[in-house]
Protein backbone atom coordinates (compact mmCIF):
# COMPACT_ATOMS: atom_id res chain seq x y z
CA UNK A 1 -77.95 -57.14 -17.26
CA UNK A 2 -77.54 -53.81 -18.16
CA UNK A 3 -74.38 -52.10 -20.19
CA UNK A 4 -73.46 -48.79 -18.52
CA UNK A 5 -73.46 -45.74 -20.54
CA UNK A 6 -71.66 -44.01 -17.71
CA UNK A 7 -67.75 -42.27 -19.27
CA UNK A 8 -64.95 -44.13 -18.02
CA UNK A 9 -63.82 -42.88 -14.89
CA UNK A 10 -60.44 -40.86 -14.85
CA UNK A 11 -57.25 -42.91 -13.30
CA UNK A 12 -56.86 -41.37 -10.03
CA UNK A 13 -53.24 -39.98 -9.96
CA UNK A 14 -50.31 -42.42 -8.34
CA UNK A 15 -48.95 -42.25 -5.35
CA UNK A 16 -45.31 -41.98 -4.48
CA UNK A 17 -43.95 -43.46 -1.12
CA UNK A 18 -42.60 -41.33 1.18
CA UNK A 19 -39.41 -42.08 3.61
CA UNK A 20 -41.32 -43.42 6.55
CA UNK A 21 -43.87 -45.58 4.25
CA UNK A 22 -46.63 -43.32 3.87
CA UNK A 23 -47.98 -42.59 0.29
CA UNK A 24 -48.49 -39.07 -1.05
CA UNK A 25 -50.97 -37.94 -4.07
CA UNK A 26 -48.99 -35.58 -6.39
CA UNK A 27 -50.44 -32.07 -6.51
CA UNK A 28 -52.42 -30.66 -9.51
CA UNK A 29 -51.22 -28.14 -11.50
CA UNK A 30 -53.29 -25.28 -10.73
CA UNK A 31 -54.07 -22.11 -13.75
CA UNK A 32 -52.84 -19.57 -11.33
CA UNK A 33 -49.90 -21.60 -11.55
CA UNK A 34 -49.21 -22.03 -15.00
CA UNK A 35 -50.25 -18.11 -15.74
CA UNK A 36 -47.43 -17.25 -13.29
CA UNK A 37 -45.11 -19.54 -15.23
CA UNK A 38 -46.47 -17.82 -18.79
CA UNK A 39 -45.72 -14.26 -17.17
CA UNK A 40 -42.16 -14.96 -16.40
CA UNK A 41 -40.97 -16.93 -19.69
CA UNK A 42 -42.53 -13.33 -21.05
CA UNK A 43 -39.27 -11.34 -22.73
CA UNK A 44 -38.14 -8.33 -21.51
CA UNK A 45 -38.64 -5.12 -22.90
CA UNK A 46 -36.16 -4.31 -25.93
CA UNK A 47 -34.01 -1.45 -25.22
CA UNK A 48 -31.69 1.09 -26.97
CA UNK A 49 -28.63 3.33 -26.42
CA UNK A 50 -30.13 7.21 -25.73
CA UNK A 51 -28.02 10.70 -24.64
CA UNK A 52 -29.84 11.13 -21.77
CA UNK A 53 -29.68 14.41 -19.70
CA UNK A 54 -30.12 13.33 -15.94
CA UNK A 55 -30.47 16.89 -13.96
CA UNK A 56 -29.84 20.64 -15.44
CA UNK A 57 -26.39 21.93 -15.42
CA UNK A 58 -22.84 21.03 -17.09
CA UNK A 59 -21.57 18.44 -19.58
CA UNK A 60 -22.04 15.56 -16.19
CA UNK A 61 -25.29 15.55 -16.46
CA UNK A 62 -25.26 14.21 -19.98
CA UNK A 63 -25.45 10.19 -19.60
CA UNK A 64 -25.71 7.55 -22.33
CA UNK A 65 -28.20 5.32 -21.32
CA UNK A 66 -30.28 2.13 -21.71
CA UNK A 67 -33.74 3.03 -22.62
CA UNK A 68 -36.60 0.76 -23.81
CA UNK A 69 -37.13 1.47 -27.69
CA UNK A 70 -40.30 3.40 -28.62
CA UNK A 71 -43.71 1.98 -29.91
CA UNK A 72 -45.50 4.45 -32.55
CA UNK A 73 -48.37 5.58 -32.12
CA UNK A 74 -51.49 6.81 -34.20
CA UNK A 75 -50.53 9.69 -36.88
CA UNK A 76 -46.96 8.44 -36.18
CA UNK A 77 -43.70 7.14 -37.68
CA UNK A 78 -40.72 4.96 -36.20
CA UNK A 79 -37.27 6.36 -37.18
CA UNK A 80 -33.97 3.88 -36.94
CA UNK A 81 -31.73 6.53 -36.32
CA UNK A 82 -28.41 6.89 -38.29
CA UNK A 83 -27.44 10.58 -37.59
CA UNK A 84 -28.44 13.80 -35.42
CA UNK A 85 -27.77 17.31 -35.46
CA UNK A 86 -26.24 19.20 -32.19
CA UNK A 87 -27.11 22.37 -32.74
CA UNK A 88 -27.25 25.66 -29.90
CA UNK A 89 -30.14 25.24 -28.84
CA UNK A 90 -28.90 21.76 -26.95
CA UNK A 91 -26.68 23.80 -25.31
CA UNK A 92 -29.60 26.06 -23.54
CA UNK A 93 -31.52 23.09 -22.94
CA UNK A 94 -28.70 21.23 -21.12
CA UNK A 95 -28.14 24.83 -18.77
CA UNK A 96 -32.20 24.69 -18.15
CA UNK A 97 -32.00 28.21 -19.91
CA UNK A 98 -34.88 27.04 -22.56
CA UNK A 99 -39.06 28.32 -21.85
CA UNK A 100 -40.72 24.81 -20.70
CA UNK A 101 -38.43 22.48 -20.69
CA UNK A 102 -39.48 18.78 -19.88
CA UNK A 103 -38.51 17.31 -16.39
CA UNK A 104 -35.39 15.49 -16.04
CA UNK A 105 -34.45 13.01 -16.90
CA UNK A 106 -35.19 13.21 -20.49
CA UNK A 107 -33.72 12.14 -24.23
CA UNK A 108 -31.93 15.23 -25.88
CA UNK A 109 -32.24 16.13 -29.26
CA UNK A 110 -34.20 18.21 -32.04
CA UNK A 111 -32.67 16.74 -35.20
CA UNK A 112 -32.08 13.33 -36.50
CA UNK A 113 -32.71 11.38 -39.73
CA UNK A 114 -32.56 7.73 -40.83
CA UNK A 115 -35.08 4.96 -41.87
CA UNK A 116 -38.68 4.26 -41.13
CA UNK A 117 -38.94 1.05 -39.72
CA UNK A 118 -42.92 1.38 -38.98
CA UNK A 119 -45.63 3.09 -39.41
CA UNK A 120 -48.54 3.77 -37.40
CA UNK A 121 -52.36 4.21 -38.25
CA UNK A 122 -53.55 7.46 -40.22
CA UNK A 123 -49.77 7.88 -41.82
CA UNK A 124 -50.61 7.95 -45.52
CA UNK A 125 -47.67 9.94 -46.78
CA UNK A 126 -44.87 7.71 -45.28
CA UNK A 127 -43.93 3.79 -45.46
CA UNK A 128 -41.73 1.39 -44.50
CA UNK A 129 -37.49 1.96 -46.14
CA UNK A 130 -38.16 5.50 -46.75
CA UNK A 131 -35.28 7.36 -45.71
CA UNK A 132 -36.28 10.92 -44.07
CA UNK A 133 -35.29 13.80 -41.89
CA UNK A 134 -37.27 14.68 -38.43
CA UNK A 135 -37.60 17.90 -36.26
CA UNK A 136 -38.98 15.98 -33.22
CA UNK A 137 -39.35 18.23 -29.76
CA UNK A 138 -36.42 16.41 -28.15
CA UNK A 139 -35.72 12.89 -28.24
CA UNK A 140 -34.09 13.00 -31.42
CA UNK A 141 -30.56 11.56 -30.00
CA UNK A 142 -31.35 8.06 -29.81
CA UNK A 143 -31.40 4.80 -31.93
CA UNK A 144 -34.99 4.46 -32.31
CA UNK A 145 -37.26 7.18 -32.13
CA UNK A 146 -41.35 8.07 -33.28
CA UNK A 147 -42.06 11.40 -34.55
CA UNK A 148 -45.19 12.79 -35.50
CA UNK A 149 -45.09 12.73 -39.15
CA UNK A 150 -45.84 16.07 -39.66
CA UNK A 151 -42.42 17.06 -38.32
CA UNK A 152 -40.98 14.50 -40.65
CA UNK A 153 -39.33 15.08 -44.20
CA UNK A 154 -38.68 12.77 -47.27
CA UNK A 155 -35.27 12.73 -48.48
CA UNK A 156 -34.53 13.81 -51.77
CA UNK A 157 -32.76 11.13 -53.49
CA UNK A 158 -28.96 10.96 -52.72
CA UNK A 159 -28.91 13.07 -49.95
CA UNK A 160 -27.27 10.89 -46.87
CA UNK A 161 -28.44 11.00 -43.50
CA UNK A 162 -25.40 12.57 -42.76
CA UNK A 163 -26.23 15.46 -45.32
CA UNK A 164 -29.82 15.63 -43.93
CA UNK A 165 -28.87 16.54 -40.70
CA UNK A 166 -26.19 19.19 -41.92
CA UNK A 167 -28.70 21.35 -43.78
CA UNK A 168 -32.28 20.78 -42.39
CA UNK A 169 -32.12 22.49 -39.63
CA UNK A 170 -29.30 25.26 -40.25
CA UNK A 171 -30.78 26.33 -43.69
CA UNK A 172 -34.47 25.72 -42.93
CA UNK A 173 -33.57 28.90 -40.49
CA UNK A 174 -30.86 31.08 -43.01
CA UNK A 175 -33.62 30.39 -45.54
CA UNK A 176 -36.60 31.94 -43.25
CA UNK A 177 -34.53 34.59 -42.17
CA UNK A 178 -33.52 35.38 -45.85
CA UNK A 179 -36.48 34.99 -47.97
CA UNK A 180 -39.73 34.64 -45.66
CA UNK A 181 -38.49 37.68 -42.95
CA UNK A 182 -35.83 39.85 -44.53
CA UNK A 183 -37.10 39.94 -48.38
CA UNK A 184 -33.72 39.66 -49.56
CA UNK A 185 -33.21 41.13 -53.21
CA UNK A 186 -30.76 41.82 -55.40
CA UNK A 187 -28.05 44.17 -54.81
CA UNK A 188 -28.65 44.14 -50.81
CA UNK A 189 -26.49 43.98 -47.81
CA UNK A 190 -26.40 42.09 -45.09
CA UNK A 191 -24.13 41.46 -41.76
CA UNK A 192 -24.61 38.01 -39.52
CA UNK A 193 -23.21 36.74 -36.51
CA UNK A 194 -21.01 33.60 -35.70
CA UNK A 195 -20.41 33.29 -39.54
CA UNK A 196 -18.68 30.31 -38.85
CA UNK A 197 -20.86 28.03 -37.77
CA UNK A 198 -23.93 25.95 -39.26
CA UNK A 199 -26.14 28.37 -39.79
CA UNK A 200 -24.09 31.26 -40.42
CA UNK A 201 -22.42 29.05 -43.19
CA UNK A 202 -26.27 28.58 -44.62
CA UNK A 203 -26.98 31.76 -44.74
CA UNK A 204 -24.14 33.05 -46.73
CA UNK A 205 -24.38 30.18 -49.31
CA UNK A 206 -28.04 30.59 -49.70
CA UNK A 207 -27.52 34.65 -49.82
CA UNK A 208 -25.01 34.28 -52.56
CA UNK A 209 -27.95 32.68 -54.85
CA UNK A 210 -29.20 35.84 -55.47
CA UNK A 211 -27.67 38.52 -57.62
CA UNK A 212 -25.20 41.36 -56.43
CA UNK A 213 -25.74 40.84 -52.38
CA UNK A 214 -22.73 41.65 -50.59
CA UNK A 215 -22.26 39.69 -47.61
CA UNK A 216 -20.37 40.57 -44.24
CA UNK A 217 -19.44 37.75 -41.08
CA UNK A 218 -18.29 38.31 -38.00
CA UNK A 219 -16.41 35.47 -36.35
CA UNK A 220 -13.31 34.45 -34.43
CA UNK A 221 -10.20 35.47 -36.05
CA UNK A 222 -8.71 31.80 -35.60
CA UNK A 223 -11.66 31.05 -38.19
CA UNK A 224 -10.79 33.62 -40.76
CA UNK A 225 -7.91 31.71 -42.92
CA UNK A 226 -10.40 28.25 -42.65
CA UNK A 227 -13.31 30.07 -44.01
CA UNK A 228 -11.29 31.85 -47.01
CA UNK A 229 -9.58 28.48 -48.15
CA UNK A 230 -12.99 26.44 -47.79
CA UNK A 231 -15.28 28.64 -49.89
CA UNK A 232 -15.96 32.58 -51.19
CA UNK A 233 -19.48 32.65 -49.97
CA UNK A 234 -18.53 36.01 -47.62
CA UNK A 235 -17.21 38.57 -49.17
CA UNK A 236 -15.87 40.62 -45.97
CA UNK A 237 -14.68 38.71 -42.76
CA UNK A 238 -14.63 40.92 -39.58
CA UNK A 239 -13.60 40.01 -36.31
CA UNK A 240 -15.48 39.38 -33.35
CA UNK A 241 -14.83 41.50 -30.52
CA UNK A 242 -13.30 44.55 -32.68
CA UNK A 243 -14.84 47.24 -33.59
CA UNK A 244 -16.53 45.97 -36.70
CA UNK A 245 -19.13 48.59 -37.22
CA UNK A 246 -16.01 51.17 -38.47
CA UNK A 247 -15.02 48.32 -40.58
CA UNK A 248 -18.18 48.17 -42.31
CA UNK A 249 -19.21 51.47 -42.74
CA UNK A 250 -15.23 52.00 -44.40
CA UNK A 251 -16.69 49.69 -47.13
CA UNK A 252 -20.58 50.89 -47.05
CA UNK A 253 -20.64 53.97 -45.18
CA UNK A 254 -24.35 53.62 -44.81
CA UNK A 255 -24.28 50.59 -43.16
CA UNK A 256 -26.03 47.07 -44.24
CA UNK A 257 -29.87 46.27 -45.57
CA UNK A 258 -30.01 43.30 -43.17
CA UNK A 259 -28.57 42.24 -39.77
CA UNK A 260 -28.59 38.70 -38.46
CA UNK A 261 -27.90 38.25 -35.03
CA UNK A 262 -27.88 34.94 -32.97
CA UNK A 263 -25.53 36.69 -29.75
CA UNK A 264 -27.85 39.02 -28.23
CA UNK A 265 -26.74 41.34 -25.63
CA UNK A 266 -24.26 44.58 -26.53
CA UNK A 267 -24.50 43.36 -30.53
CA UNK A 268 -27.80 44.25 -30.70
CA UNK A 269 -27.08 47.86 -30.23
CA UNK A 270 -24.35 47.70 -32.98
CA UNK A 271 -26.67 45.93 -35.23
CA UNK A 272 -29.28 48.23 -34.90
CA UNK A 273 -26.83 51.33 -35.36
CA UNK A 274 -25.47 49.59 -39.09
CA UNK A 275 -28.92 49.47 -40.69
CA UNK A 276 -29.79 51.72 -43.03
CA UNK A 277 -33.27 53.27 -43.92
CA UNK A 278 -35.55 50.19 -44.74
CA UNK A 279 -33.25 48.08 -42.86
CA UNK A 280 -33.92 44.94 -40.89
CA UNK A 281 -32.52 43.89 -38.03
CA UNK A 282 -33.55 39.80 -37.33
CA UNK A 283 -32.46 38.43 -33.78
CA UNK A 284 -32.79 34.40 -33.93
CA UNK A 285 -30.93 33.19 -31.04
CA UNK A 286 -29.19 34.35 -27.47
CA UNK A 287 -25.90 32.63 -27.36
CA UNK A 288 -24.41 34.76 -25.54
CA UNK A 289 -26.25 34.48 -22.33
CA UNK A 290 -24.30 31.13 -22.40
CA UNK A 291 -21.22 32.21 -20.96
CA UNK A 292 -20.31 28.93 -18.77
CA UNK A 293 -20.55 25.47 -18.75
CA UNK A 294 -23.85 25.85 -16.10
CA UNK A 295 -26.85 28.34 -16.73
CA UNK A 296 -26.04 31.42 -14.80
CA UNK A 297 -28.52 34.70 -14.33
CA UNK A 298 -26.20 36.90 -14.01
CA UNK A 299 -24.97 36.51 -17.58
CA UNK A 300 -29.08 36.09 -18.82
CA UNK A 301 -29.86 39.50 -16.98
CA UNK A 302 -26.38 41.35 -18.16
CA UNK A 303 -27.15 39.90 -21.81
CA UNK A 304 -30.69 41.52 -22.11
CA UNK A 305 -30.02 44.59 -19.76
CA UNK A 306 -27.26 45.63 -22.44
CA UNK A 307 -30.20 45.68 -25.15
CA UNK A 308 -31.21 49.38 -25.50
CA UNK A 309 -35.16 49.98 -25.19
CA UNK A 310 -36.58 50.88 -29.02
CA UNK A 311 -39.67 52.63 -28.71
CA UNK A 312 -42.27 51.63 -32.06
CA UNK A 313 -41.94 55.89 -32.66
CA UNK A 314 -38.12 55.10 -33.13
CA UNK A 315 -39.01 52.55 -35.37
CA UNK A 316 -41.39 54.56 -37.65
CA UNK A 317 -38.70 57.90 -37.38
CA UNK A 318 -36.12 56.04 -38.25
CA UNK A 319 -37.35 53.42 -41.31
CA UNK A 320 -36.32 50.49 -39.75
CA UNK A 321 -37.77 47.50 -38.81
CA UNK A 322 -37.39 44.93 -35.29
CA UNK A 323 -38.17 40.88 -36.02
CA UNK A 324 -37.25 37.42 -34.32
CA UNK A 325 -37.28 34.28 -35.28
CA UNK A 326 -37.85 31.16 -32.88
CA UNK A 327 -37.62 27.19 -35.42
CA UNK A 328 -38.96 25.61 -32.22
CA UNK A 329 -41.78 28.34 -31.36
CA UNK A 330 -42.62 28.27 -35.08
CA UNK A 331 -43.28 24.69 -35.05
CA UNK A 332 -44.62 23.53 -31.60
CA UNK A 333 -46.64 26.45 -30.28
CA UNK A 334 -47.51 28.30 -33.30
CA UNK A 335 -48.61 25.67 -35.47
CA UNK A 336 -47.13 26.67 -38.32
CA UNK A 337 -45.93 23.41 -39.67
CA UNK A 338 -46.87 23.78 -43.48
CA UNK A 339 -44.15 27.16 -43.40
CA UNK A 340 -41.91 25.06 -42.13
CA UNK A 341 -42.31 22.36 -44.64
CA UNK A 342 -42.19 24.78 -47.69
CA UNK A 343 -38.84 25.68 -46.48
CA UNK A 344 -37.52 22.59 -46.09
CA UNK A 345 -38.63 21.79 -49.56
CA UNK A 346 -36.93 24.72 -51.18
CA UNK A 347 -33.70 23.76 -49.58
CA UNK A 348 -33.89 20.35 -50.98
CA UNK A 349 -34.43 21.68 -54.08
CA UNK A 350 -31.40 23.82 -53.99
CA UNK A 351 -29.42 21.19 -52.99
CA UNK A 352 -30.70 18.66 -55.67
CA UNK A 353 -29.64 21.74 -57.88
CA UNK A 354 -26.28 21.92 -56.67
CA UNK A 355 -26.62 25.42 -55.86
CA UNK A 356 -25.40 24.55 -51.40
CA UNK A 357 -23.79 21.86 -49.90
CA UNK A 358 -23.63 21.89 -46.59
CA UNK A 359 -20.31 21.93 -44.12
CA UNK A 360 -19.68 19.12 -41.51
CA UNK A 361 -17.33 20.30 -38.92
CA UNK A 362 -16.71 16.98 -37.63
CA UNK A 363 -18.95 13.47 -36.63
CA UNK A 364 -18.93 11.40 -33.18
CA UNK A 365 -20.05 8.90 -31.32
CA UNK A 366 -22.80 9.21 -28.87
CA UNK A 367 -20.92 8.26 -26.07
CA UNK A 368 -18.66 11.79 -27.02
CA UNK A 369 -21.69 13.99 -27.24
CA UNK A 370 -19.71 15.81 -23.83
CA UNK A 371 -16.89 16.35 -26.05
CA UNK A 372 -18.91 18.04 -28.99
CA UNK A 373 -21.34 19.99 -27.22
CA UNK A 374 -17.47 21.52 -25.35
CA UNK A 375 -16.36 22.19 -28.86
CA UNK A 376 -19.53 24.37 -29.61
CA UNK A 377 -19.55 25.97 -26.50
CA UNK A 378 -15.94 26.96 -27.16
CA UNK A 379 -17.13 28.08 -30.90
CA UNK A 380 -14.33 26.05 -32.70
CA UNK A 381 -16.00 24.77 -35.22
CA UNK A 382 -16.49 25.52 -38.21
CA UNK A 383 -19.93 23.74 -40.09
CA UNK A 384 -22.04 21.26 -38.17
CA UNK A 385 -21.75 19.12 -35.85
CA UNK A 386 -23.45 15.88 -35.94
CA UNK A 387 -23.95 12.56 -33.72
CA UNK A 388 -23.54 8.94 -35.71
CA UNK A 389 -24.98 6.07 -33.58
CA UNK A 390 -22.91 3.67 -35.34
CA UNK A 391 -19.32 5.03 -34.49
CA UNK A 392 -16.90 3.58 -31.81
CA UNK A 393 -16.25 6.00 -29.02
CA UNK A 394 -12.81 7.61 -28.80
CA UNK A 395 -10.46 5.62 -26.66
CA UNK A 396 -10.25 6.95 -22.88
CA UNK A 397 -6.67 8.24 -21.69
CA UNK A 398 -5.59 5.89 -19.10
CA UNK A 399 -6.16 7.32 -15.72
CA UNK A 400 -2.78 7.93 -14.02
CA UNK A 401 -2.20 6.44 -10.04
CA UNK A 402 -3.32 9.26 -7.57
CA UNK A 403 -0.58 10.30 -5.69
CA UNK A 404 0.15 13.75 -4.41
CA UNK A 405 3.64 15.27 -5.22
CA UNK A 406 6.37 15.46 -2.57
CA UNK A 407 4.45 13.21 -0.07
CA UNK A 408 6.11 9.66 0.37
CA UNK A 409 2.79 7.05 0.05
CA UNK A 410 1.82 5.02 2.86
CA UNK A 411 3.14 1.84 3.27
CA UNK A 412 0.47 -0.68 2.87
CA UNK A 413 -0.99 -2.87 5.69
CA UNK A 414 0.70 -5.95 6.88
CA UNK A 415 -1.34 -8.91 6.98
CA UNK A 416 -1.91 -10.94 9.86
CA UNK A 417 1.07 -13.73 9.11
CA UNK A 418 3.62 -11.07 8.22
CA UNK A 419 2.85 -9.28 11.32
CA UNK A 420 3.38 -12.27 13.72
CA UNK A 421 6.64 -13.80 11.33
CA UNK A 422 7.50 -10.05 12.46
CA UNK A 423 6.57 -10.61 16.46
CA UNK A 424 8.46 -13.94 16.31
CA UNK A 425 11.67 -12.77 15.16
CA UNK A 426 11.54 -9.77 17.58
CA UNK A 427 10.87 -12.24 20.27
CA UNK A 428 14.13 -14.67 19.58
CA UNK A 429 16.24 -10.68 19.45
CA UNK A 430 14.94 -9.78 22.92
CA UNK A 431 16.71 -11.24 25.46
CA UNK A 432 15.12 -13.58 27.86
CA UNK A 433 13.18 -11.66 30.35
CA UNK A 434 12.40 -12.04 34.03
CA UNK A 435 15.25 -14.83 33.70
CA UNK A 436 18.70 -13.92 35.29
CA UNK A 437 21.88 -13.60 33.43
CA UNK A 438 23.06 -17.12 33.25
CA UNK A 439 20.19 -17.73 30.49
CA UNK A 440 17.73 -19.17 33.02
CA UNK A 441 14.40 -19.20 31.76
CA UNK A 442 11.78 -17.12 33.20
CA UNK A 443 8.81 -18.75 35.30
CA UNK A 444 5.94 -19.74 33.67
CA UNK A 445 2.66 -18.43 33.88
CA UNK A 446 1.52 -22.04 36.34
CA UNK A 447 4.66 -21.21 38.71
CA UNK A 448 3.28 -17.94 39.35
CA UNK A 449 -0.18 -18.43 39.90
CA UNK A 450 1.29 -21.37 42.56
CA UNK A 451 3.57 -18.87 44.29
CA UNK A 452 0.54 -16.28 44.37
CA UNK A 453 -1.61 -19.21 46.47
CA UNK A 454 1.28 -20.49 48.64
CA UNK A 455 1.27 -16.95 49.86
């Protein structure tokens, strides 16, 4: 007798009864089956809060929304987001007023700065904790975003996020238009636009670091008191929509060295008409072709048809020079990243010296970005505005009940037991019909049917 090397055969698989008697073999768990099983217990995708803006046009457009958080990618960084900068330019974007914009729907926002969380591959410069500034193209107002790191900045140490966002942006520009376009030297003049705001602030604190330059802002006239008590950086306030130009030339009577202008439009006729031989005239923005709260043509065309024509043999008659400046152009389409970042470095390094400090108008919540973005369309404030992802939205007003005035409401529905509590009591007040007088009852509905086939 033989022993058999055959394995030991596998225990077939029980049977369970059925209800009438019959067995049944269980089935076998098929792969298909358990890879199903695997793809469901998967998680979903993380997300985060994002200002979202759903469709071109006014301040309803503008949604906070759930968005999946970003993965970074080669050359890139991963930013936790713990402020952002509104600045103008969100404005033109919102109106679809802006060259190229993406297609909606899309995350807003040029400026933010916070902590890197991750890095990706190639990023030698950059690593995890550092705490830095970015000038992303868009999504920038969210609580995660990646950024090439070439459009990211180290912080200098101290400097809050909240401080990062207040200066990068609006001095990166006053200090281009200062030092890189409008040489600005000692003992020179110079006039700019919406003095009151970020960058006009900037560029009066950063014009005051050199020696002897006399500087002149045009704003709002409800700014003028705010702007004396919080600092001495301009030395002659002049009010916008007056006839500032006699104003200057009372205190230089041949006009300014340098003219900032971020309006466009009928101020770039004035502008021109202050500067003196050798003079510059810099336009770096078009705020005034935002007129509503939704982009509107008529206001573009009016704004550039009010710009007289300057012929180059005006320019070389007269000694005067024409130049524009365009942050986003600068760094997106003309490659010129490395300018960019010398600026930004020079800023730091005035503020590390104490020689600017930037001015926050005011900080909110993203879920009030509607509320800002109003307040800088209105031009009421005064510094920067900036968006903290970690603040409580204000509390809503309660909605009062609609009702229109003079106009009794409605009276609401009965239900279907009021109404026939209501039928029965009219009944028993009715007296008894088809009866006579006496109180007799009236037939009933068998007596007449029995009259009808008697007859």
């Amino acid at each position: 007798m033989t022993e058999s090397t055959d394995a030991a055969a596998t225990p077939a698989p029980e049977k369970t009864p059925t209800e009438n008697g019959a067995t049944e073999t269980p089935q076998e768990e098929t792969p298909e089956k358990s890879t199903e099983e695997k793809k469901d217990e998967t998680p979903p995708p993380k997300e985060m809060r994002a200002v979202v803006l759903t469709g071109f046009g006014g301040l309803k457009t503008v949604k906070i929304l759930k968005k999946p958080e970003p993965t970074v990618g080669e050359g890139e960084v991963l930013i936790r987001v713990k402020a952002c900068g509104l600045n103008f330019q969100d404005l033109i974007v919102r109106q679809g007023a802006i060259d190229s914009p993406p297609k909606t729907p899309f995350i807003l926002g040029f400026e933010c700065a916070g902590e890197i969380e991750q890095v990706g591959e190639n990023v030698t410069n950059f690593k995890v904790g550092d705490q830095v500034v970015a000038l992303p193209e868009y999504r920038a107002w969210a609580e995660l975003v990646s950024v090439p790191a070439q459009y990211v900045y180290a912080l200098p140490e101290g400097m809050s996020a909240l401080d990062a966002v207040a200066i990068t942006t609006n001095y990166v520009v006053a200090y281009l238009l200062l030092f890189e376009m409008a040489n600005l030297t000692p003992g020179k003049s110079l006039l700019v636009h919406s003095a009151g705001g970020g960058v006009g602030q900037a560029v009066a604190q950063l014009a005051k670091t050199v020696e002897n330059v006399t500087v002149f802002g045009v704003c709002s006239k409800s700014k003028h008191e705010a702007l004396k008590t919080n600092n001495n950086n301009i030395d002659h306030l002049l009010e916008r929509g007056s006839d500032y130009t006699s104003e200057v030339r009372k205190v230089t009577p041949d006009g300014v060295d340098i003219v900032l202008d971020c309006l466009c439009g009928e101020e770039c006729n004035r502008g021109y008409s202050l500067l003196k031989p050798m003079g510059r005239y810099i336009l770096y923005g078009s705020s005034n072709i935002v007129t509503g709260e939704t982009k509107s043509f008529f206001s573009a065309a009016r704004a550039w048809w009010q710009v007289d024509k300057v012929s180059p043999i005006k320019l070389f008659d007269e000694n005067k020079s024409l130049a524009g400046l365009n942050l986003r152009h600068l760094l997106f389409q003309h490659g010129r990243g490395d300018t960019v970042r010398r600026a930004v470095h020079s800023v730091f390094t005035l503020w590390a010296q104490g020689k600017v400090k930037p001015i926050v108008d005011s900080t909110w919540a993203l879920e009030d970005v509607g509320e800002a973005m109003q307040k800088m369309h209105d031009r009421k404030n005064i510094g920067k505005l900036v968006l903290d992802p970690s603040l409580e939205p204000k509390p809503k007003p309660a909605t009062p009940a609609k009702g229109k005035s003079g106009k009794e409401k409605k009276p609401a529905k009965e239900s279907s037991e009021e109404k026939k509590d209501k039928e029965g009591k009219d009944d028993e007040k009715k007296p008894a019909e088809n009866g006579d007088k006496n109180g007799e009852e009236p037939p009933s509905n068998e007596s007449k049917e029995k009259e009808k086939e008697s007859s």
